[in-house]
Structures are given as C-alpha cells and as structure tokens.
Protein backbone atom coordinates (compact mmCIF):
# COMPACT_ATOMS: atom_id res chain seq x y z
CA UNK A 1 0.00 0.00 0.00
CA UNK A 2 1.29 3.35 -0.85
CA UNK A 3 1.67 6.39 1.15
CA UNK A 4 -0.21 9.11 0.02
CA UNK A 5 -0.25 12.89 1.31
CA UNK A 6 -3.04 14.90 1.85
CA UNK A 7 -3.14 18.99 2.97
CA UNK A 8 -6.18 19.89 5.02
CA UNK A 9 -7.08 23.78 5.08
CA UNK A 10 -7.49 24.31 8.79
CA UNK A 11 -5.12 21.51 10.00
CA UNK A 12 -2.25 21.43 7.47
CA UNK A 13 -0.63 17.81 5.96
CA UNK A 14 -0.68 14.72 7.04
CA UNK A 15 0.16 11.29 5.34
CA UNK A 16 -1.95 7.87 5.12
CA UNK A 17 -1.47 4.50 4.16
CA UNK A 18 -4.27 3.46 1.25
CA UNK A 19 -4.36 0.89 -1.06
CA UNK A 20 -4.20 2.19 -4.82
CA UNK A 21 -8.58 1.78 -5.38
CA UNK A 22 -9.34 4.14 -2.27
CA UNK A 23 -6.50 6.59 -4.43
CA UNK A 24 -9.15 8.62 -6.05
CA UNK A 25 -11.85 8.35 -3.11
CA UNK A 26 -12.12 11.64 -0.91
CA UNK A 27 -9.94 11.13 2.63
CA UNK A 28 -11.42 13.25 5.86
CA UNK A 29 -8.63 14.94 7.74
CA UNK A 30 -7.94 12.90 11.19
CA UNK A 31 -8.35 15.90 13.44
CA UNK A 32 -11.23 18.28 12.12
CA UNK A 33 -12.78 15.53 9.69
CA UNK A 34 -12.84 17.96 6.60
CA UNK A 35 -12.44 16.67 3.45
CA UNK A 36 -8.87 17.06 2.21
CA UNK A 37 -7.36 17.87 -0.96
CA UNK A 38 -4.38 15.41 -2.20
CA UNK A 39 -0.74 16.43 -2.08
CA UNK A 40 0.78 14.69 -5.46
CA UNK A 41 4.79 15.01 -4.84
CA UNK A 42 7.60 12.72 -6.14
CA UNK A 43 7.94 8.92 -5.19
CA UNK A 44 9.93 8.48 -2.08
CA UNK A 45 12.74 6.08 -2.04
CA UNK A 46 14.29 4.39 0.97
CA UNK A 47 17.74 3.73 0.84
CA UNK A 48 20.15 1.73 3.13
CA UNK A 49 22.68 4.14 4.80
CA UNK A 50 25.74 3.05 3.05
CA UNK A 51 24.12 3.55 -0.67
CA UNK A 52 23.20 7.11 0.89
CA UNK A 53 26.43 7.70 2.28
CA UNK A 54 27.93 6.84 -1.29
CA UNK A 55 25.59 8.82 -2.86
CA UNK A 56 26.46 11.85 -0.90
CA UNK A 57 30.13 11.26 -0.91
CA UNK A 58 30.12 10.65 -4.60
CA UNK A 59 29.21 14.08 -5.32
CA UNK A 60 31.71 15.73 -3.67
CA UNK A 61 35.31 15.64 -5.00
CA UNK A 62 38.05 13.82 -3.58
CA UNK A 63 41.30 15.56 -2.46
CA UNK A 64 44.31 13.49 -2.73
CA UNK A 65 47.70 14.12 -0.92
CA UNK A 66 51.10 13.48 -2.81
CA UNK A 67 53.99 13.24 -0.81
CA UNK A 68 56.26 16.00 -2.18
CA UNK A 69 59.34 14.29 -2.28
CA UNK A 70 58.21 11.59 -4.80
CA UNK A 71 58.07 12.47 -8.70
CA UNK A 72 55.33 11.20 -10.84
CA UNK A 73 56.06 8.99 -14.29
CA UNK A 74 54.98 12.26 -16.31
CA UNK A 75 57.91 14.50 -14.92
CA UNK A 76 60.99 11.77 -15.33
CA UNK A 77 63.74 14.06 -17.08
CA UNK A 78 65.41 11.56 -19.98
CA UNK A 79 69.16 12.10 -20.17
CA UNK A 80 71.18 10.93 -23.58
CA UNK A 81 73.64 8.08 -22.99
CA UNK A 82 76.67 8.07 -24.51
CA UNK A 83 76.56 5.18 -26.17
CA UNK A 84 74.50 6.75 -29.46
CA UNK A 85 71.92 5.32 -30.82
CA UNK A 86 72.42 1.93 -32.49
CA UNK A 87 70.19 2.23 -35.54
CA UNK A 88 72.86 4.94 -36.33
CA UNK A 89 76.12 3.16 -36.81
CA UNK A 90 77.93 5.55 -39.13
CA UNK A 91 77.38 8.82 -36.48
C-alpha cells in the first residue's frame, strides 16, 4: 500500500497508508474531519545508509595528498647516454 499525502485547510498535511482503489476516493482529515485535498509530490525512495552515504560522498570531489618528495612517471627528465643510438652506426 502506498503512502499518500493529503493537505487539510485548517489543519495542514498529514500522510496515510491506502491501497491504490481508495487513491481517487475523498480522505477526511484525522483531526477536524474535513475533506482534504491530495498532495501529489515525487515517489519516495528508501535507501540503506551506506548507498546514501555513497551517494552523498560521490558528489563531492576527492582531495588526494602526494607526498612531495616523490616524482610522478609524467615528470621523469630523460638524459642521452653516450653510447648513441644503435640504428645509427655511421654517427
């Protein structure tokens, strides 16, 4: 059964479980017993805390720390050998 929401004029909103036939039918607010007009919002979704933590997380960015003594494969500085290179035999 679905949980649907419902916004009573004197009394404000309130929620109640009803199966999807009694949907359309009119709903009385619990307190006054007014008829109440039918919130229509987006589907709810319950999710375990660790999918919500990820979720959350995921969305910020990460910061990573280097340590600053270590270089990275991108700034390696090639030297020339003395040795020539041996495709080049005659230089």
């Amino acid at each position: 059964m679905p949980l649907y929401e419902f916004r009573c004029e004197t009394c404000g909103t309130f929620e109640q479980w009803r199966s999807m036939s009694e949907a359309s039918k009119p709903m009385l607010c619990p307190t006054c017993h007014v008829e109440a007009k039918r919130i229509y919002s987006i589907a709810g979704m319950m999710l375990s805390s660790s999918l919500k933590a990820h979720i959350e997380g995921s969305a910020e960015p990460r910061i990573i720390h280097r340590p600053e003594n270590q270089k990275s494969a991108t700034q390696q500085h090639y030297c020339h050998s003395d040795r020539g290179r041996p495709w080049m035999i005659s230089h």
